[in-house]
C-alpha atoms as a PDB file:
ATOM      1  CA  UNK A   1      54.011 -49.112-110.660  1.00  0.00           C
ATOM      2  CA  UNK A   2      53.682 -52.765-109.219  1.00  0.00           C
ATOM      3  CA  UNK A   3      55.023 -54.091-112.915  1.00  0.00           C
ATOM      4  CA  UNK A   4      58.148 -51.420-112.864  1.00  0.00           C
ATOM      5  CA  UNK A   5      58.839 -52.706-109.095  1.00  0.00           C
ATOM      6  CA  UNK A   6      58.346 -56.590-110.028  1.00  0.00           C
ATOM      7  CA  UNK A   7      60.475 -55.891-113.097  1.00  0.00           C
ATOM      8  CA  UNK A   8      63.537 -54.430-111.209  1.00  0.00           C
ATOM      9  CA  UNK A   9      63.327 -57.235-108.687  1.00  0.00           C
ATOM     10  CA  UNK A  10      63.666 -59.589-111.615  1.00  0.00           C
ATOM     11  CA  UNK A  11      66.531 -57.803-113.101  1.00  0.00           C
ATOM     12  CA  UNK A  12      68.301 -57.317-109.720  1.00  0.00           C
ATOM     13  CA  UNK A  13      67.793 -61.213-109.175  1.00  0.00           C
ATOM     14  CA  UNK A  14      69.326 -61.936-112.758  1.00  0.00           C
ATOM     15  CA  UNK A  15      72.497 -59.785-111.911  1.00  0.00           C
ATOM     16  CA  UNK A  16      72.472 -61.093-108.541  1.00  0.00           C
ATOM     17  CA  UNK A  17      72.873 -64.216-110.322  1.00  0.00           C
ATOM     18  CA  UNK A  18      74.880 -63.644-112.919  1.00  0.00           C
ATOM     19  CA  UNK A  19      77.360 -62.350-109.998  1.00  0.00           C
ATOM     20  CA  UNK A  20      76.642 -65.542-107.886  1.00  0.00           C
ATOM     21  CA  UNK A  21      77.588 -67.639-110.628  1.00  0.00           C
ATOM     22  CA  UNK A  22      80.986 -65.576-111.906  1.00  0.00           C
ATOM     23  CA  UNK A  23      82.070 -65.852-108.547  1.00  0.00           C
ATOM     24  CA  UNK A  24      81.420 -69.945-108.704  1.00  0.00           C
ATOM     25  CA  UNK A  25      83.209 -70.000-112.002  1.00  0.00           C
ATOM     26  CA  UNK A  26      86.024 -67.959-110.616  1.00  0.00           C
ATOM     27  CA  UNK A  27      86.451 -70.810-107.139  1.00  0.00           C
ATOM     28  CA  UNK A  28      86.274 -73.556-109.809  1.00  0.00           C
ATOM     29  CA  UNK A  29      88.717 -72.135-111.825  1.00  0.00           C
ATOM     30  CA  UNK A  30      91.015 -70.939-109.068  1.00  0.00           C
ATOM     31  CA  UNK A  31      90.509 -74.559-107.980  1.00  0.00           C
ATOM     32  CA  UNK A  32      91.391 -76.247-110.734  1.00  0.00           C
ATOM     33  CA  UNK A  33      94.447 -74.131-111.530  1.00  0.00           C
ATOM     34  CA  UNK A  34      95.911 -74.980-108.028  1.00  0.00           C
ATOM     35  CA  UNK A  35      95.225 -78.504-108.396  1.00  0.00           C
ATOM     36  CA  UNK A  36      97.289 -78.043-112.028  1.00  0.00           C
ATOM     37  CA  UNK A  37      99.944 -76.163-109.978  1.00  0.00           C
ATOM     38  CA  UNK A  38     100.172 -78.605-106.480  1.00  0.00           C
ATOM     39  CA  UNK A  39     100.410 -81.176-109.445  1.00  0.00           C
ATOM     40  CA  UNK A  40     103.134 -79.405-111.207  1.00  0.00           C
ATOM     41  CA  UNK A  41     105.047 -79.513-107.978  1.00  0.00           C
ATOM     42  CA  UNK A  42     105.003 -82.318-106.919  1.00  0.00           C
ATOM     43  CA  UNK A  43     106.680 -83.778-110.251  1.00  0.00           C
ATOM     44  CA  UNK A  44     109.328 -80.597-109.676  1.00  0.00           C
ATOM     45  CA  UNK A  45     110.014 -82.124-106.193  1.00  0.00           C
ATOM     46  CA  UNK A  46     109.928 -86.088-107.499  1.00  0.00           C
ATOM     47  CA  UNK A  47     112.007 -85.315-110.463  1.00  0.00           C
ATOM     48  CA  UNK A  48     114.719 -83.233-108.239  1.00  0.00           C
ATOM     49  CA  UNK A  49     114.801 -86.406-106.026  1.00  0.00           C
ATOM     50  CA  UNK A  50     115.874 -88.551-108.662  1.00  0.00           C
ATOM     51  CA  UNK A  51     117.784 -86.748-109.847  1.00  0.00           C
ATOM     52  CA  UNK A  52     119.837 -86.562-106.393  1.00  0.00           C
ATOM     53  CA  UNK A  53     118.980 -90.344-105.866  1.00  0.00           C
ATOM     54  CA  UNK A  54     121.110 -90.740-109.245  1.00  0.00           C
ATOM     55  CA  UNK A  55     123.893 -88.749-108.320  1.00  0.00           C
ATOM     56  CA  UNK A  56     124.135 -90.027-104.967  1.00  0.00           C
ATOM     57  CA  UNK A  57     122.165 -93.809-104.369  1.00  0.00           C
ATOM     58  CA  UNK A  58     123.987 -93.495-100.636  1.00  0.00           C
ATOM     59  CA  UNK A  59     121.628 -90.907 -99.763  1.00  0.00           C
ATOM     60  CA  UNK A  60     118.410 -92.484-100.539  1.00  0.00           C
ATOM     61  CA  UNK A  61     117.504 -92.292 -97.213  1.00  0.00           C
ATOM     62  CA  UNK A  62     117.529 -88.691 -96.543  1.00  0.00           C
ATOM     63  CA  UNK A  63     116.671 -88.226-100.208  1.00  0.00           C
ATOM     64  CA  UNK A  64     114.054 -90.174 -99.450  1.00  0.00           C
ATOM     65  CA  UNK A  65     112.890 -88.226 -96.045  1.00  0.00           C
ATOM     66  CA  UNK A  66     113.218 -85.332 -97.433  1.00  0.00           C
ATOM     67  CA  UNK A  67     110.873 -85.650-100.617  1.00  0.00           C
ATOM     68  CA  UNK A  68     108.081 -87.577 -98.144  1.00  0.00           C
ATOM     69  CA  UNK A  69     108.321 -84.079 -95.563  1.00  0.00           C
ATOM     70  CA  UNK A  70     107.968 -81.614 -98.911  1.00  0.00           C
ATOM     71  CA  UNK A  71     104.538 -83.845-100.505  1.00  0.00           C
ATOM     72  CA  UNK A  72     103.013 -83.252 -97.119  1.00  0.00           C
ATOM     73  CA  UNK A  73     103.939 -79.817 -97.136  1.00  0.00           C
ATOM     74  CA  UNK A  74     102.013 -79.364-100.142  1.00  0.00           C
ATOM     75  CA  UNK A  75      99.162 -81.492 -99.127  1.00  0.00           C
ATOM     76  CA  UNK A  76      99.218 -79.287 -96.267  1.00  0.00           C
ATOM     77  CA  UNK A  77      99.597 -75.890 -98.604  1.00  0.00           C
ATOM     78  CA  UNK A  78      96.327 -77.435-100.845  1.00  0.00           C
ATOM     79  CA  UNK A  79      94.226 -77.382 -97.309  1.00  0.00           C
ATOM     80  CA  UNK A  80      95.436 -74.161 -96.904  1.00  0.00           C
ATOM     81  CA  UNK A  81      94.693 -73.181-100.037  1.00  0.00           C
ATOM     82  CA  UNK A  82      90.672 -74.958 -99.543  1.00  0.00           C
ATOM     83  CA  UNK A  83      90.181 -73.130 -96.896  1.00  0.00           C
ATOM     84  CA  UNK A  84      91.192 -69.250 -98.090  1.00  0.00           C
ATOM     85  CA  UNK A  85      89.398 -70.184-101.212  1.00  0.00           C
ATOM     86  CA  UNK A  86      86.260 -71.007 -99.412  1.00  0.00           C
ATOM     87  CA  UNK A  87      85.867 -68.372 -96.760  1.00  0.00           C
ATOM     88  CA  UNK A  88      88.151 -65.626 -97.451  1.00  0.00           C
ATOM     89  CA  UNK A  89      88.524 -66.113-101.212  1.00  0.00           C
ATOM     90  CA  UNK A  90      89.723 -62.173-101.524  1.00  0.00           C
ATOM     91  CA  UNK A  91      93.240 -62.616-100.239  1.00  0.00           C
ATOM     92  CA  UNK A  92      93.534 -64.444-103.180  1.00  0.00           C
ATOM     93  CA  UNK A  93      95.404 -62.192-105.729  1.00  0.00           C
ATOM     94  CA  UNK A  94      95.639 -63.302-109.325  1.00  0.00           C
ATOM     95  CA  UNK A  95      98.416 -60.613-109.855  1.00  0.00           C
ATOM     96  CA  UNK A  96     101.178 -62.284-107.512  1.00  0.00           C
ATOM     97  CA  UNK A  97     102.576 -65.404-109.111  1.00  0.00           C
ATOM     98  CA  UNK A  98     101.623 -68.932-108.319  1.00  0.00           C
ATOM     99  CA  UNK A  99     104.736 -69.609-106.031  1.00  0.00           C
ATOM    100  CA  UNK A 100     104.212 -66.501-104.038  1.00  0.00           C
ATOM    101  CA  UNK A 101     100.905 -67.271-103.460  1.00  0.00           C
ATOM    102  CA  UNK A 102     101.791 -70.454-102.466  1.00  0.00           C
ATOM    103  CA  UNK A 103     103.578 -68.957 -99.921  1.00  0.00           C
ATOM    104  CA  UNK A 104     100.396 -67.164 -98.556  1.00  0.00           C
ATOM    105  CA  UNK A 105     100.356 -65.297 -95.502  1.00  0.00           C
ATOM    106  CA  UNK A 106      99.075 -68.067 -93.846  1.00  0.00           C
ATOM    107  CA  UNK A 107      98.524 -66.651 -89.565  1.00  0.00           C
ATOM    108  CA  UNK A 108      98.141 -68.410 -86.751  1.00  0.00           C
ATOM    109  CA  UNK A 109      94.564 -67.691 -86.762  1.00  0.00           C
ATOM    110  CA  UNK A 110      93.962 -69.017 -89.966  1.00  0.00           C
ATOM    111  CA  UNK A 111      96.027 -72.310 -88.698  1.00  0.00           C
ATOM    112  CA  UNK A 112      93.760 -72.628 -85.454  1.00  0.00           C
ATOM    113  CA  UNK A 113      90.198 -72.414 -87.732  1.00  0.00           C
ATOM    114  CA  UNK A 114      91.225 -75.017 -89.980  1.00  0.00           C
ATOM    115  CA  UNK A 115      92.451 -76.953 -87.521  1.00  0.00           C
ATOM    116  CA  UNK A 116      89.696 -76.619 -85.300  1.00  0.00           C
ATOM    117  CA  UNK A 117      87.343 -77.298 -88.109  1.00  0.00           C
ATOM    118  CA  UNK A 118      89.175 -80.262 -89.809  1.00  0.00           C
ATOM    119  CA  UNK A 119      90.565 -83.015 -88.471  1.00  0.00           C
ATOM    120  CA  UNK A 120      92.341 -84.396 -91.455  1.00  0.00           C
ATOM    121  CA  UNK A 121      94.107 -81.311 -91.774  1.00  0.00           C
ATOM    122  CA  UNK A 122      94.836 -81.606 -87.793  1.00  0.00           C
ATOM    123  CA  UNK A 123      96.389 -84.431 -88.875  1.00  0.00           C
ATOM    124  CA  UNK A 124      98.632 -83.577 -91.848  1.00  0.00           C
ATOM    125  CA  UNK A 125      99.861 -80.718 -89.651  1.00  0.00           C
ATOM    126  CA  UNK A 126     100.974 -83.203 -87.112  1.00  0.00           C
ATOM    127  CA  UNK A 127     102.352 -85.364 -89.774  1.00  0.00           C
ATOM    128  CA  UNK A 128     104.093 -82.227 -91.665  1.00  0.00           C
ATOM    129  CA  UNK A 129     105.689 -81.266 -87.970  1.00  0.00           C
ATOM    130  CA  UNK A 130     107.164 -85.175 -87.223  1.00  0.00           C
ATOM    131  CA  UNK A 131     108.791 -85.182 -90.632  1.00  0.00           C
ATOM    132  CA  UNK A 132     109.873 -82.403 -90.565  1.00  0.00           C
ATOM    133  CA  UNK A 133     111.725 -82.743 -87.280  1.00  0.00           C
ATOM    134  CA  UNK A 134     112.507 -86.535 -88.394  1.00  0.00           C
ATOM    135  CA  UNK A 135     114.481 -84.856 -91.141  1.00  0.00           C
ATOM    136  CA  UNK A 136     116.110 -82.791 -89.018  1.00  0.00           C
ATOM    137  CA  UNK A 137     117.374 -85.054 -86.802  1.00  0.00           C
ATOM    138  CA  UNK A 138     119.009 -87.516 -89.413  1.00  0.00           C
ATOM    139  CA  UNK A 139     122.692 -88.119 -89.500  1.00  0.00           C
ATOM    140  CA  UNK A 140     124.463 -86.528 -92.689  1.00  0.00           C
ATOM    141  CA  UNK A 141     121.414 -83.816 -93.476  1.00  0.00           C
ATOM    142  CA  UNK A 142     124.169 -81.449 -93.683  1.00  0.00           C
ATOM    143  CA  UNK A 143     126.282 -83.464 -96.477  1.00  0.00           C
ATOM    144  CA  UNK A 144     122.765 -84.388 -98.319  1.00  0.00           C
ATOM    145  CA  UNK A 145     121.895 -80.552 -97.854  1.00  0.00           C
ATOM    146  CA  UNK A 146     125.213 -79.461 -99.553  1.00  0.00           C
ATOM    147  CA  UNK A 147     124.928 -82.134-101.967  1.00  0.00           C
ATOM    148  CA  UNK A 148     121.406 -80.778-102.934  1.00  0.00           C
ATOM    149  CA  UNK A 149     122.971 -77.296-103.659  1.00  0.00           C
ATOM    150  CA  UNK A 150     126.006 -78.900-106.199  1.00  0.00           C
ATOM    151  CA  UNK A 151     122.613 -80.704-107.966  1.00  0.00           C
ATOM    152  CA  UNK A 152     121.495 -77.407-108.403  1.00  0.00           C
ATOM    153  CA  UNK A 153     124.581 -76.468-110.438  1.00  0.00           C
ATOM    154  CA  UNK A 154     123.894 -78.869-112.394  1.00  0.00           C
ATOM    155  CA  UNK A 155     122.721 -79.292-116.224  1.00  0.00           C
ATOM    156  CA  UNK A 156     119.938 -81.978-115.412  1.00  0.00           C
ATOM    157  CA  UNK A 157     118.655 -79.958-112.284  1.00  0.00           C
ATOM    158  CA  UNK A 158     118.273 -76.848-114.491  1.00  0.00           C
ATOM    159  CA  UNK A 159     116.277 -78.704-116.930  1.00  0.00           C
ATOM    160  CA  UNK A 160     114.179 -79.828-114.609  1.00  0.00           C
ATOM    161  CA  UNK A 161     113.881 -76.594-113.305  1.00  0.00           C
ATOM    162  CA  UNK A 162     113.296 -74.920-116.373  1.00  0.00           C
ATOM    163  CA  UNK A 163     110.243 -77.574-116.844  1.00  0.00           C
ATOM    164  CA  UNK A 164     108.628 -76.342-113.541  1.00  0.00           C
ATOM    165  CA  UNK A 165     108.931 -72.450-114.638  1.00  0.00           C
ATOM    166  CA  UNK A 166     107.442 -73.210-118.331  1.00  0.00           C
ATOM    167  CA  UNK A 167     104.535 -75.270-116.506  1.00  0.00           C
ATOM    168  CA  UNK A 168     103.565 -72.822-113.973  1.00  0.00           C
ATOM    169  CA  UNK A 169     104.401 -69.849-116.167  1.00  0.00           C
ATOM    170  CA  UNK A 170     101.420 -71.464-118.381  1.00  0.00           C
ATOM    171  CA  UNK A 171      99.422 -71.879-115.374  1.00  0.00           C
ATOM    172  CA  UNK A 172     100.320 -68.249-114.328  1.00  0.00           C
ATOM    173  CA  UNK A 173      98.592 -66.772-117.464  1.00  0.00           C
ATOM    174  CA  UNK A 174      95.874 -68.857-117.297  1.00  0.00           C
ATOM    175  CA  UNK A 175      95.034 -67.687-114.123  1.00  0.00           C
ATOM    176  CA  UNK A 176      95.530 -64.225-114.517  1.00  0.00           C
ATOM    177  CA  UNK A 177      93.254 -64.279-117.259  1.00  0.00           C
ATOM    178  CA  UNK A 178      90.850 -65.590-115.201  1.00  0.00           C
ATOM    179  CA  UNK A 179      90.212 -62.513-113.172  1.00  0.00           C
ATOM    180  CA  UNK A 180      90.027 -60.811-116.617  1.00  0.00           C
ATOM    181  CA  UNK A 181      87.508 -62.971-118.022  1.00  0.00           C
ATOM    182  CA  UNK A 182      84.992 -62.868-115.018  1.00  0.00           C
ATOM    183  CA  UNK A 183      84.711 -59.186-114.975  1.00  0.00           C
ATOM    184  CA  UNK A 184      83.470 -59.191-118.790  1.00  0.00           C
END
């Protein structure tokens, strides 16, 4: 009886394990697909400001504003990101795409623990909130604004754009099949 109960123990511990370490491999790869897909972005967002630096060099300045407030939105969206991964890592669904996720239902609540619990991300929230109402405040946002809707009419822009969809389409199916691959 005592060699039946120590040989159960050992195969619960070796599932237990096995289930420990699946859910490891699914953080890491979760993990490393968002870093792929933050990446991604941030080339979408650097390639849409040249192109609007191109088409009009008078705007640099709130071209320039304006790409600075959306990396630091996305450094703030990886923290975000961190943090539901690490300690509520279920909200995380595999079936929504990458940009909806990204646009996680991120509550107050969540904002106060990470906030409370990281001061770096304390920081890029402050940061996030001064550009953000720096950019506001410029003279001409409205005329850069409008001009950044006419770029998106344009032949370059949807080249660009159609760059960021392959890329995180890939992404998309790689992390889908992630989910698939950790169950078997």
């Amino acid at each position: 009886m005592k060699t039946i109960l120590k040989g159960l123990l050992v195969v619960g511990l070796f599932f237990t394990q096995i289930g420990d370490a699946k859910a490891v491999s699914q953080k890491s790869e979760d993990q490393s697909v968002w870093n792929n897909y933050i990446s991604v972005k941030k080339t979408f967002e650097k390639d849409v400001h040249g192109l609007v630096s191109t088409k009009w060099p008078m705007e640099a300045k709130l071209s320039d504003a304006h790409l600075k407030m959306e990396l630091a939105r996305l450094g703030q969206k990886d923290d975000q990101f961190d943090y539901v991964l690490k300690n509520n890592p279920q909200r995380i669904d595999r079936n929504k795409g990458l940009d909806d996720f990204a646009d996680l239902d991120w509550s107050s609540k969540d904002q106060s623990a990470l906030v409370r619990t990281d001061k770096s991300y304390a920081d890029k929230s402050r940061e996030v909130a001064g550009l953000e109402k720096a950019y506001t405040n410029l003279k001409g946002r409205s005329d850069f604004e409008s001009h950044l809707k006419e770029v998106k009419g344009t032949l370059e822009y949807r080249s660009i754009e159609d760059r960021y969809h392959d890329m995180v389409g890939r992404l998309e199916t790689t992390w889908k099949n992630i989910k698939r691959d950790i169950k078997n």
